[in-house]
PDB file of N, CA and C in Angstrom:
ATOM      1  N   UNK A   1      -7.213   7.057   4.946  1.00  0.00           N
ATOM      2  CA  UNK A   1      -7.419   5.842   4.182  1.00  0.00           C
ATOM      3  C   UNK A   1      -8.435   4.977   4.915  1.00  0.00           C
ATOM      4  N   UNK A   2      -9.185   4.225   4.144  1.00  0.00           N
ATOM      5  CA  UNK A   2     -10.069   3.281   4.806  1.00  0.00           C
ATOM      6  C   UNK A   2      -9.419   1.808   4.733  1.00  0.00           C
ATOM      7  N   UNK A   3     -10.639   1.239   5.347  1.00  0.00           N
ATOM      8  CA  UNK A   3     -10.541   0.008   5.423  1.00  0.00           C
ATOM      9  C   UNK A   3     -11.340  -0.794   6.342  1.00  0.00           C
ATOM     10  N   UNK A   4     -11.354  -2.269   6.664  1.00  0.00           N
ATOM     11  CA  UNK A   4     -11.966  -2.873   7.400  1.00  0.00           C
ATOM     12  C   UNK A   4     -12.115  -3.131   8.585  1.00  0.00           C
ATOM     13  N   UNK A   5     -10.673  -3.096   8.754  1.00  0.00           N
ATOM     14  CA  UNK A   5     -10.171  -2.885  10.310  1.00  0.00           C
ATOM     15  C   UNK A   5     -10.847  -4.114  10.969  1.00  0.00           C
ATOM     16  N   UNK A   6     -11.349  -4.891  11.959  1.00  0.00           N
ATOM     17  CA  UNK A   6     -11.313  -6.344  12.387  1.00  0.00           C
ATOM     18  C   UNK A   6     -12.345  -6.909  11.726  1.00  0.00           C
ATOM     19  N   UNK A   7     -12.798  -7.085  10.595  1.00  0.00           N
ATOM     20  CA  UNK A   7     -13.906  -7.772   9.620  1.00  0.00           C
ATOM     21  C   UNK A   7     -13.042  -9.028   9.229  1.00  0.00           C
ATOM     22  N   UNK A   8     -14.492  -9.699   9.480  1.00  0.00           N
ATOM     23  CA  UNK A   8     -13.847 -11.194   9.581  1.00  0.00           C
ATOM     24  C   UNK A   8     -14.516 -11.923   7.899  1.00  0.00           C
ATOM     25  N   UNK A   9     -13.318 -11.923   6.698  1.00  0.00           N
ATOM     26  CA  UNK A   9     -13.461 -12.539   6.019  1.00  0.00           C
ATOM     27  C   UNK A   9     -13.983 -14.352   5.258  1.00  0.00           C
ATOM     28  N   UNK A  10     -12.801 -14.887   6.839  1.00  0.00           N
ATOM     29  CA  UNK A  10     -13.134 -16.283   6.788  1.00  0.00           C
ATOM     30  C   UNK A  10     -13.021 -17.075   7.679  1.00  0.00           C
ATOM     31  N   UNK A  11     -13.721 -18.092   7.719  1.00  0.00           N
ATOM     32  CA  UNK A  11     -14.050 -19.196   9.253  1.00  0.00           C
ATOM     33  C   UNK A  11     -12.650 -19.394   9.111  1.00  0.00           C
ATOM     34  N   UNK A  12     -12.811 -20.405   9.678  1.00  0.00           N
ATOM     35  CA  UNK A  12     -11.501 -20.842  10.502  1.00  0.00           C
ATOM     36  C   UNK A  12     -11.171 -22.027   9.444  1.00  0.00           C
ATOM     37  N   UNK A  13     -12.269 -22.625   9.055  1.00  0.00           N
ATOM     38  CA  UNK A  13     -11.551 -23.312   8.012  1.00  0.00           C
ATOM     39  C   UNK A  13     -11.367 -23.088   6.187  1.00  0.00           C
ATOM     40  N   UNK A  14     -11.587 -21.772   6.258  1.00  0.00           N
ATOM     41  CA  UNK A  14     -10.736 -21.400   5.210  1.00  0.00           C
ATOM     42  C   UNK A  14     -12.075 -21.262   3.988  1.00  0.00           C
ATOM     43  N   UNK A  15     -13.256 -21.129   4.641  1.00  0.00           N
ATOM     44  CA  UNK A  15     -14.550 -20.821   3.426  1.00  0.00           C
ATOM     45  C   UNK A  15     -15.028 -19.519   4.278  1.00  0.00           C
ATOM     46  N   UNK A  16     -15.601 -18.963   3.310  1.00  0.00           N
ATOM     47  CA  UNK A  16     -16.561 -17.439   3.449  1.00  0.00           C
ATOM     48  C   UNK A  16     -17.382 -17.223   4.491  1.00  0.00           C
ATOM     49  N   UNK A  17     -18.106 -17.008   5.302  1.00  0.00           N
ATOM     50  CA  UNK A  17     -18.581 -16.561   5.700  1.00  0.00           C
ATOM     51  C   UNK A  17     -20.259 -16.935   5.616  1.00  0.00           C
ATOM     52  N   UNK A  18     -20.353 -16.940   3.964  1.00  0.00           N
ATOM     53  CA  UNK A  18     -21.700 -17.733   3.962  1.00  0.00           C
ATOM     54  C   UNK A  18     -21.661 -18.932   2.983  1.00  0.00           C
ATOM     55  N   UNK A  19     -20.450 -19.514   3.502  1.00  0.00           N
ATOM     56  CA  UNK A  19     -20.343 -21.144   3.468  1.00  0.00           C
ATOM     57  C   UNK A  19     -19.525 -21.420   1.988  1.00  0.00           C
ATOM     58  N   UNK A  20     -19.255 -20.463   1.005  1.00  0.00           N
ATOM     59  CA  UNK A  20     -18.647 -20.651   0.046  1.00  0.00           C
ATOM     60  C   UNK A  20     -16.834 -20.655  -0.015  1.00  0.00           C
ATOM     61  N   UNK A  21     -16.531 -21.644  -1.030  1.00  0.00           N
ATOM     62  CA  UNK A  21     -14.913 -21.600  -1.169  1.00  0.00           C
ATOM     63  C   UNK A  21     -14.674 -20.618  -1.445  1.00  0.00           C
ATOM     64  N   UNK A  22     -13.071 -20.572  -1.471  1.00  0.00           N
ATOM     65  CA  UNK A  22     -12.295 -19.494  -2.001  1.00  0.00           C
ATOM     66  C   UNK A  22     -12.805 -18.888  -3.351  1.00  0.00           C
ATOM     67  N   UNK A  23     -12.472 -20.349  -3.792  1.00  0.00           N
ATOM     68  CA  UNK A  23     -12.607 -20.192  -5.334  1.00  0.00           C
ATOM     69  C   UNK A  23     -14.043 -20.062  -6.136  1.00  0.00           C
ATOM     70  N   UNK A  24     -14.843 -20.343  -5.145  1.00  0.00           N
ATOM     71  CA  UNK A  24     -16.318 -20.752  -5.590  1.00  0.00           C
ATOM     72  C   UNK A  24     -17.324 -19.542  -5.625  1.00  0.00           C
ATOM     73  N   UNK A  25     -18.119 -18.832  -7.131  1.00  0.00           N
ATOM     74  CA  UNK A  25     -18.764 -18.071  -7.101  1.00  0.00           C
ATOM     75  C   UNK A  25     -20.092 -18.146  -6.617  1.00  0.00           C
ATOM     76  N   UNK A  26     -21.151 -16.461  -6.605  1.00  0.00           N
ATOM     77  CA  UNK A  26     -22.157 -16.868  -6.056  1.00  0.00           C
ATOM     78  C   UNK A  26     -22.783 -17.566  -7.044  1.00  0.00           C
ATOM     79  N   UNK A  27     -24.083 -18.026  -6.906  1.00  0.00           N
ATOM     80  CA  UNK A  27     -25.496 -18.552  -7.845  1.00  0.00           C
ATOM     81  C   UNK A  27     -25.607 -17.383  -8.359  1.00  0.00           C
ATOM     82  N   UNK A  28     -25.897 -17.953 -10.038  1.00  0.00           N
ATOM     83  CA  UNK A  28     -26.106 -17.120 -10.430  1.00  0.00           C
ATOM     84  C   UNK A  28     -27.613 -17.443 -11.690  1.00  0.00           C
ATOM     85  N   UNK A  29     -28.828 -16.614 -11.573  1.00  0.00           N
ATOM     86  CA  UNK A  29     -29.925 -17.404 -12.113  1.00  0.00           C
ATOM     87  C   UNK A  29     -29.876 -15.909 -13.125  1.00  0.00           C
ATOM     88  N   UNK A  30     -30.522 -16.367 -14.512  1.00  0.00           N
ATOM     89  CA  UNK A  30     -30.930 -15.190 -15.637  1.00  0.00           C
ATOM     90  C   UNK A  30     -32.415 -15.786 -16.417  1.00  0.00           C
ATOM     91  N   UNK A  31     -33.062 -15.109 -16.565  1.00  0.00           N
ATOM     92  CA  UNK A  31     -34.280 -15.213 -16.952  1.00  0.00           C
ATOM     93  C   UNK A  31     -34.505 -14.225 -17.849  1.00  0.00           C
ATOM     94  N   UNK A  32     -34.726 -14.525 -19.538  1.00  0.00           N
ATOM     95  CA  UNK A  32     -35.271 -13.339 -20.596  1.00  0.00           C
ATOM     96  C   UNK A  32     -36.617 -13.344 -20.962  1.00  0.00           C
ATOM     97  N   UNK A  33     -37.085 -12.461 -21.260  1.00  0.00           N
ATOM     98  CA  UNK A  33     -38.697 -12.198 -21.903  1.00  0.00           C
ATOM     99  C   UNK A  33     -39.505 -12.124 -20.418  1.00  0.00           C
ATOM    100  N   UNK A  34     -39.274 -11.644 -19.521  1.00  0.00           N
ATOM    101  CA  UNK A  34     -40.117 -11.736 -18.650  1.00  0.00           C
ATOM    102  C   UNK A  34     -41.259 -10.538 -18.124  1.00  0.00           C
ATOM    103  N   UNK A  35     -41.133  -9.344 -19.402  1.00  0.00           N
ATOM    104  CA  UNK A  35     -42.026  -8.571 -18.883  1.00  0.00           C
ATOM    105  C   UNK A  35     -42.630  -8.350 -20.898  1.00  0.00           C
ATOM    106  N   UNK A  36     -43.829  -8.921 -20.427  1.00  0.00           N
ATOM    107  CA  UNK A  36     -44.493  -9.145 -21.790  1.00  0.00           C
ATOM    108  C   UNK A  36     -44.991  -7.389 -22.796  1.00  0.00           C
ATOM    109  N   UNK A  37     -44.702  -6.242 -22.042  1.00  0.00           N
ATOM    110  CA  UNK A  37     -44.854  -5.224 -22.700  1.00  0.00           C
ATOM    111  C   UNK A  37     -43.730  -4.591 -23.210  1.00  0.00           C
ATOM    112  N   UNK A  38     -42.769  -5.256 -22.450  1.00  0.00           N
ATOM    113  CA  UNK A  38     -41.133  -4.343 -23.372  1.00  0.00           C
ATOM    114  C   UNK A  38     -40.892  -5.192 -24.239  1.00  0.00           C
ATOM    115  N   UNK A  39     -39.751  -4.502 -25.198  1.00  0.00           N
ATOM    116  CA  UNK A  39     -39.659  -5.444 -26.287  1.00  0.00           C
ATOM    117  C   UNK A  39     -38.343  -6.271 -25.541  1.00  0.00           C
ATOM    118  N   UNK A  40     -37.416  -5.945 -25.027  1.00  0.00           N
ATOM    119  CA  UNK A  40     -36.618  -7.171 -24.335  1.00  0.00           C
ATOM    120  C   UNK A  40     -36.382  -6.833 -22.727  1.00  0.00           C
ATOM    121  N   UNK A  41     -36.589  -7.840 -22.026  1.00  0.00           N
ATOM    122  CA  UNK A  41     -36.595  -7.915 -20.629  1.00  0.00           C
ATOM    123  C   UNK A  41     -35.671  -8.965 -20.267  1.00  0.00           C
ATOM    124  N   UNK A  42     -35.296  -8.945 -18.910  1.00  0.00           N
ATOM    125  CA  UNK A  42     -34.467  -9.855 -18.446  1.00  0.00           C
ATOM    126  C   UNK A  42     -34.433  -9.692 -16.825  1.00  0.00           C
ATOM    127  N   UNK A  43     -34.585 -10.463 -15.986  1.00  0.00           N
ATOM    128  CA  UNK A  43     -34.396 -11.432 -14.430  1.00  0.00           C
ATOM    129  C   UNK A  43     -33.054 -11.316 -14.050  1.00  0.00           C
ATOM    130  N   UNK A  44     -32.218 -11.089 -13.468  1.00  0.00           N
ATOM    131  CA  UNK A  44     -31.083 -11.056 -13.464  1.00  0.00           C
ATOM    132  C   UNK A  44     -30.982 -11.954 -11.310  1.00  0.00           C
ATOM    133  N   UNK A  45     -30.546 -12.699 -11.135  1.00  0.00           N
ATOM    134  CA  UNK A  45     -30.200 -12.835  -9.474  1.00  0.00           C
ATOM    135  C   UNK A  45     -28.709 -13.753  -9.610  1.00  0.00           C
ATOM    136  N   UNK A  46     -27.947 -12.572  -8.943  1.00  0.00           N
ATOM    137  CA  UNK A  46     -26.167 -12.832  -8.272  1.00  0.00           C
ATOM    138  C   UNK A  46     -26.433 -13.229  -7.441  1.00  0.00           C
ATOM    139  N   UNK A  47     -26.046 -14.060  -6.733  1.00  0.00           N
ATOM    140  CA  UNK A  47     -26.089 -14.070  -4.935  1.00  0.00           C
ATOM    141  C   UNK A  47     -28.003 -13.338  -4.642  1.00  0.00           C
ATOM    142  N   UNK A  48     -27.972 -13.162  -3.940  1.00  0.00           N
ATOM    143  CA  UNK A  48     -28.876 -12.047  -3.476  1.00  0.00           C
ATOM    144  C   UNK A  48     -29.359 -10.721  -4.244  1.00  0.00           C
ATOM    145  N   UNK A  49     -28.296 -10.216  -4.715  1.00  0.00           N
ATOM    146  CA  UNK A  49     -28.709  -8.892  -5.585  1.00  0.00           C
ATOM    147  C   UNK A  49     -29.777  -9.595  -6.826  1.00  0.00           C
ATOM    148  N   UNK A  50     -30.610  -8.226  -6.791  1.00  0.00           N
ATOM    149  CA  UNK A  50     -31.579  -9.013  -8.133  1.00  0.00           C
ATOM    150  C   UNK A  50     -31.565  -7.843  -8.763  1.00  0.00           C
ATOM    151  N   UNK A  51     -31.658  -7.834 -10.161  1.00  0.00           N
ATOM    152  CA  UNK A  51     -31.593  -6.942 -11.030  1.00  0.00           C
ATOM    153  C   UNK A  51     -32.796  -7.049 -12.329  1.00  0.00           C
ATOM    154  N   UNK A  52     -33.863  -6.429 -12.641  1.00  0.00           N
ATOM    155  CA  UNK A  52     -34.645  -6.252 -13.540  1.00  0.00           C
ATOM    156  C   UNK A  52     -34.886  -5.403 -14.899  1.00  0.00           C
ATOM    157  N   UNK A  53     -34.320  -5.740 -15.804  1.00  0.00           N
ATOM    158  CA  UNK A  53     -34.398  -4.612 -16.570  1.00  0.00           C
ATOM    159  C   UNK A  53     -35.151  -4.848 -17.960  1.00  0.00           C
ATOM    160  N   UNK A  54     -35.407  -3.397 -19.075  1.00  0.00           N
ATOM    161  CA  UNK A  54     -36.203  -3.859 -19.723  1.00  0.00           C
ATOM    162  C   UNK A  54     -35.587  -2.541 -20.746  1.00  0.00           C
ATOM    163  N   UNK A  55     -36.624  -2.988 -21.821  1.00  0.00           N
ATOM    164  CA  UNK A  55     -35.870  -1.931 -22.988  1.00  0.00           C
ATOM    165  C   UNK A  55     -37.355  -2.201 -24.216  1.00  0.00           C
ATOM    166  N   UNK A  56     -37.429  -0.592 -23.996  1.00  0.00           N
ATOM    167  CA  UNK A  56     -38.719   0.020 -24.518  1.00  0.00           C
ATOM    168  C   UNK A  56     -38.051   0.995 -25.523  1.00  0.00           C
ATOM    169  N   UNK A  57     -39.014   0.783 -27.076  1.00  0.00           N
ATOM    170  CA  UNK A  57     -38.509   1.653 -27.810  1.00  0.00           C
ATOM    171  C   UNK A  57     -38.697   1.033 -29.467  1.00  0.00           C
ATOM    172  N   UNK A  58     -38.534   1.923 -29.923  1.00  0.00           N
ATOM    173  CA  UNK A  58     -37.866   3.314 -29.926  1.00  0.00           C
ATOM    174  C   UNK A  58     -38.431   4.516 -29.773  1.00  0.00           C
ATOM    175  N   UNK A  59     -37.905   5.579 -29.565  1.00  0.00           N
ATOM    176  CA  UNK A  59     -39.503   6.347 -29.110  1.00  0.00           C
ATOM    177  C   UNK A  59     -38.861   7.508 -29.481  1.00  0.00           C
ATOM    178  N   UNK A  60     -39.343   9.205 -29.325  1.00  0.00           N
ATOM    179  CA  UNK A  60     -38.673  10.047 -29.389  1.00  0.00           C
ATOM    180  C   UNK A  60     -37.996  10.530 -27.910  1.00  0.00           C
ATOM    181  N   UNK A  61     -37.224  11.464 -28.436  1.00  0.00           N
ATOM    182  CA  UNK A  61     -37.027  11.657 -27.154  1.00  0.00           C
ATOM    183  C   UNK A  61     -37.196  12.903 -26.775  1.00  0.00           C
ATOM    184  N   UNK A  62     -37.673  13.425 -25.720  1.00  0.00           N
ATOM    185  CA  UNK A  62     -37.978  14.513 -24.695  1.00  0.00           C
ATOM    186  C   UNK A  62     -37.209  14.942 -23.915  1.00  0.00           C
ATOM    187  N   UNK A  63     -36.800  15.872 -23.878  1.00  0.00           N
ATOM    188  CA  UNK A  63     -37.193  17.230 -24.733  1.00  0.00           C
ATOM    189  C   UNK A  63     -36.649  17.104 -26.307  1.00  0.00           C
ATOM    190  N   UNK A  64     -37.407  17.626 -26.971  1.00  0.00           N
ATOM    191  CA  UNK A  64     -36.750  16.895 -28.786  1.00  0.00           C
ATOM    192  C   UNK A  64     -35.201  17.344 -29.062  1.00  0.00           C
ATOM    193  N   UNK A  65     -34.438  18.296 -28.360  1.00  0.00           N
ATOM    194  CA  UNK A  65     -33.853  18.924 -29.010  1.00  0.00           C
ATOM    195  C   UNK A  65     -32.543  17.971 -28.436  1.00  0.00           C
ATOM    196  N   UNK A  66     -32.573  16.907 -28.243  1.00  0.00           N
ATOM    197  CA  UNK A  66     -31.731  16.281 -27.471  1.00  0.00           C
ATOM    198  C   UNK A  66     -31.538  14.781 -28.307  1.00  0.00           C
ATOM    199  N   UNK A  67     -32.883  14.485 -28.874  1.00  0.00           N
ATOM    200  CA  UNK A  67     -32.776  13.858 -30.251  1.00  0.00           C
ATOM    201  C   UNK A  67     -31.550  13.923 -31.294  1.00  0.00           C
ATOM    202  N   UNK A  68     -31.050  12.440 -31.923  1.00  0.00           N
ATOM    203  CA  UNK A  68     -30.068  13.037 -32.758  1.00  0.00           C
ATOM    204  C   UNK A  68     -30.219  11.788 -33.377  1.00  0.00           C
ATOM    205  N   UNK A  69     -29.743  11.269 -34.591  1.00  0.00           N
ATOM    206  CA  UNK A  69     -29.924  10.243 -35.303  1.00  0.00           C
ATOM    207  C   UNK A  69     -29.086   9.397 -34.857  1.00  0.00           C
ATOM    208  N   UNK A  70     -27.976   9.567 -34.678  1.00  0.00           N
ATOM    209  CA  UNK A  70     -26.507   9.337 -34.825  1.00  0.00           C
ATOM    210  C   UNK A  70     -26.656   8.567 -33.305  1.00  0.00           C
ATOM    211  N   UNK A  71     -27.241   9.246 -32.569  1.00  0.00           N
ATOM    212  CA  UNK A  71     -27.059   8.794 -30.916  1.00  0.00           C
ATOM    213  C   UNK A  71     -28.221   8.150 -30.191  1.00  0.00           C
ATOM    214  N   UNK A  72     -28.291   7.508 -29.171  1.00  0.00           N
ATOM    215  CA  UNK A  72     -29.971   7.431 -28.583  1.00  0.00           C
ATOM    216  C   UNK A  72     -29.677   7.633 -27.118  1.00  0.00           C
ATOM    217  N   UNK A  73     -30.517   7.616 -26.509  1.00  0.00           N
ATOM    218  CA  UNK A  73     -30.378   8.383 -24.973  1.00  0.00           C
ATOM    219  C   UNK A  73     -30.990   7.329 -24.139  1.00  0.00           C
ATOM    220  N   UNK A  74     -30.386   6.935 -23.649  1.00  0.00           N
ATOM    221  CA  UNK A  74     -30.968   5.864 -22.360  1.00  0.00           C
ATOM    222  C   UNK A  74     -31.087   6.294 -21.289  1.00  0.00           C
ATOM    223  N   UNK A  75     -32.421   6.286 -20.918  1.00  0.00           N
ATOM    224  CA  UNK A  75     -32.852   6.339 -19.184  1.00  0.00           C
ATOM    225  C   UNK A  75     -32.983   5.442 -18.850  1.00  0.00           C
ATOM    226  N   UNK A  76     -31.825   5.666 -17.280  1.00  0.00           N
ATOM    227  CA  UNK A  76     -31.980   4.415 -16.432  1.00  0.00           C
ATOM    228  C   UNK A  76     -32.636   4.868 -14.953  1.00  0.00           C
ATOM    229  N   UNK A  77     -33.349   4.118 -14.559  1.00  0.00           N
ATOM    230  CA  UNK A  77     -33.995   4.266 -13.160  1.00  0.00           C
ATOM    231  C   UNK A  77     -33.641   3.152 -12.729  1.00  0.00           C
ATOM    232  N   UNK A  78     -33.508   3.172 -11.342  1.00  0.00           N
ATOM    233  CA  UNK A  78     -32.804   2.224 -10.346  1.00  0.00           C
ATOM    234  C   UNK A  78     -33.087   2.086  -9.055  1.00  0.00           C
ATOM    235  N   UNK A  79     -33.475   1.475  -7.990  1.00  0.00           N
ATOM    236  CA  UNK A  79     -33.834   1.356  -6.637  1.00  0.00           C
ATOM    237  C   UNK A  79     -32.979   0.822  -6.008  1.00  0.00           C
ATOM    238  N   UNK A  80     -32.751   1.234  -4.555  1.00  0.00           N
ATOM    239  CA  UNK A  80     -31.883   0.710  -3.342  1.00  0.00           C
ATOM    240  C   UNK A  80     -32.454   0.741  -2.559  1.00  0.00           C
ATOM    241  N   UNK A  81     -32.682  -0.407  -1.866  1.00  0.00           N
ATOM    242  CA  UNK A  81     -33.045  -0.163  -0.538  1.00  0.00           C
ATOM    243  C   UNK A  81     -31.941   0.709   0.452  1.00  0.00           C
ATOM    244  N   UNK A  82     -32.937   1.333   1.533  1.00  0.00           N
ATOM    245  CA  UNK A  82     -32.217   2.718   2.300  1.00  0.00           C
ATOM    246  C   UNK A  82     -31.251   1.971   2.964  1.00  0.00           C
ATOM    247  N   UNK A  83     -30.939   0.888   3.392  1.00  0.00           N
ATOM    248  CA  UNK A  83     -29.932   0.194   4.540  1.00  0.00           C
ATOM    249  C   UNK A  83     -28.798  -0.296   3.593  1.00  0.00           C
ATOM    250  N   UNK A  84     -29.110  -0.592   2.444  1.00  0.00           N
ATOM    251  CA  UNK A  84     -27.920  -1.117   1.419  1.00  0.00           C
ATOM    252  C   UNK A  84     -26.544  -0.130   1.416  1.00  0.00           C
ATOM    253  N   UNK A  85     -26.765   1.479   1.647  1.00  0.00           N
ATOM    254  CA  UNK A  85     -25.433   1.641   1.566  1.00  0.00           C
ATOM    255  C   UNK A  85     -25.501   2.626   2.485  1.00  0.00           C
ATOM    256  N   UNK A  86     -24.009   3.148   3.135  1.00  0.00           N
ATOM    257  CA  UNK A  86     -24.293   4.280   4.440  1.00  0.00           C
ATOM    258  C   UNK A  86     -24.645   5.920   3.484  1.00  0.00           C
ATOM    259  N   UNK A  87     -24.753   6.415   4.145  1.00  0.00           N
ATOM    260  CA  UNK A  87     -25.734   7.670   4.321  1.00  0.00           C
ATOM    261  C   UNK A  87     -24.360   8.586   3.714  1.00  0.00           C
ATOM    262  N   UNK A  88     -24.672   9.209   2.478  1.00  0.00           N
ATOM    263  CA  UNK A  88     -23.918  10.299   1.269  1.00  0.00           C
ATOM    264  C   UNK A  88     -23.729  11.592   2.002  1.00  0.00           C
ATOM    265  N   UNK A  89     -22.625  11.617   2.209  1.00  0.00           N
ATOM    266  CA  UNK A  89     -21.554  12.798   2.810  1.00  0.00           C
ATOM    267  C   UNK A  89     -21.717  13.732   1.351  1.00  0.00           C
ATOM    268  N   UNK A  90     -22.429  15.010   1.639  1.00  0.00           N
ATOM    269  CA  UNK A  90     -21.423  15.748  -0.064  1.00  0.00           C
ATOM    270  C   UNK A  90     -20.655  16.228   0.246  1.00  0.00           C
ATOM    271  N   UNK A  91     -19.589  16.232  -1.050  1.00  0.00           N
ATOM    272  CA  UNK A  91     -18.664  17.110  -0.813  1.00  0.00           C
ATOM    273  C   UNK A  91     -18.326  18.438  -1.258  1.00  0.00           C
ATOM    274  N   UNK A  92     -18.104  19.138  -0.351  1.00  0.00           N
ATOM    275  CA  UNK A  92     -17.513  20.698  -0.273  1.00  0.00           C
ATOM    276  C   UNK A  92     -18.407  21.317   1.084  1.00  0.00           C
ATOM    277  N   UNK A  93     -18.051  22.193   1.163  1.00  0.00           N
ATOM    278  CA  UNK A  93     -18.674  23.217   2.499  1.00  0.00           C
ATOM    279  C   UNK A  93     -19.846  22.847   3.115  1.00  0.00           C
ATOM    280  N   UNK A  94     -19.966  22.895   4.396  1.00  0.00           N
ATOM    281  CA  UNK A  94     -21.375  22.409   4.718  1.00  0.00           C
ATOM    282  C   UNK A  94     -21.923  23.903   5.182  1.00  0.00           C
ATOM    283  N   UNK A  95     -22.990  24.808   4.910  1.00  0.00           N
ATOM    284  CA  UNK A  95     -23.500  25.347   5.587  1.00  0.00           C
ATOM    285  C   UNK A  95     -24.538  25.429   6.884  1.00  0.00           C
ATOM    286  N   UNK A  96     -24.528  24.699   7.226  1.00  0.00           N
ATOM    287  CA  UNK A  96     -25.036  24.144   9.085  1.00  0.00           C
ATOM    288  C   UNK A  96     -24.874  24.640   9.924  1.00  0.00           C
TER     289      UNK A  96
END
């Protein structure tokens, strides 16, 4: 089982770490229309995390045979910086 083991949640007087209450969420900013070639875009910043997304379309889709009326297929692409999360164990057998 995991866990934190001596991670220090809160000062001493009872706020976060980076200065917020208990109860008190991060900032949160949203911004729409911001990329003038998709048809809807949006700015997204939580705290720190920033999020950009956009939505292009309608288009066919590739390979065609994956096309269907009924359904549409969303591709998502996404970036992390390399330090954001620790380093992906796979799982099953290692040959090494």
């Amino acid at each position: 089982m995991g866990g934190y083991g001596d991670v220090k949640l809160l000062n001493d007087d009872g706020t976060r770490l980076d200065g917020r209450t208990v109860d008190e969420m991060r900032p949160v900013e949203i911004k729409a229309g911001i990329l003038p070639a998709a048809q809807g875009s949006a700015w997204v910043k939580h705290g720190l995390n920033v999020a950009v997304v956009a939505v292009y379309g309608p288009m066919e889709a590739h390979p065609r045979k994956i096309q269907r009326q009924d359904r549409a297929v969303l591709d998502v692409r996404y970036n992390m910086a390399p330090f954001s999360t620790s380093d992906r164990i796979r799982p099953g057998f290692n040959r090494r």
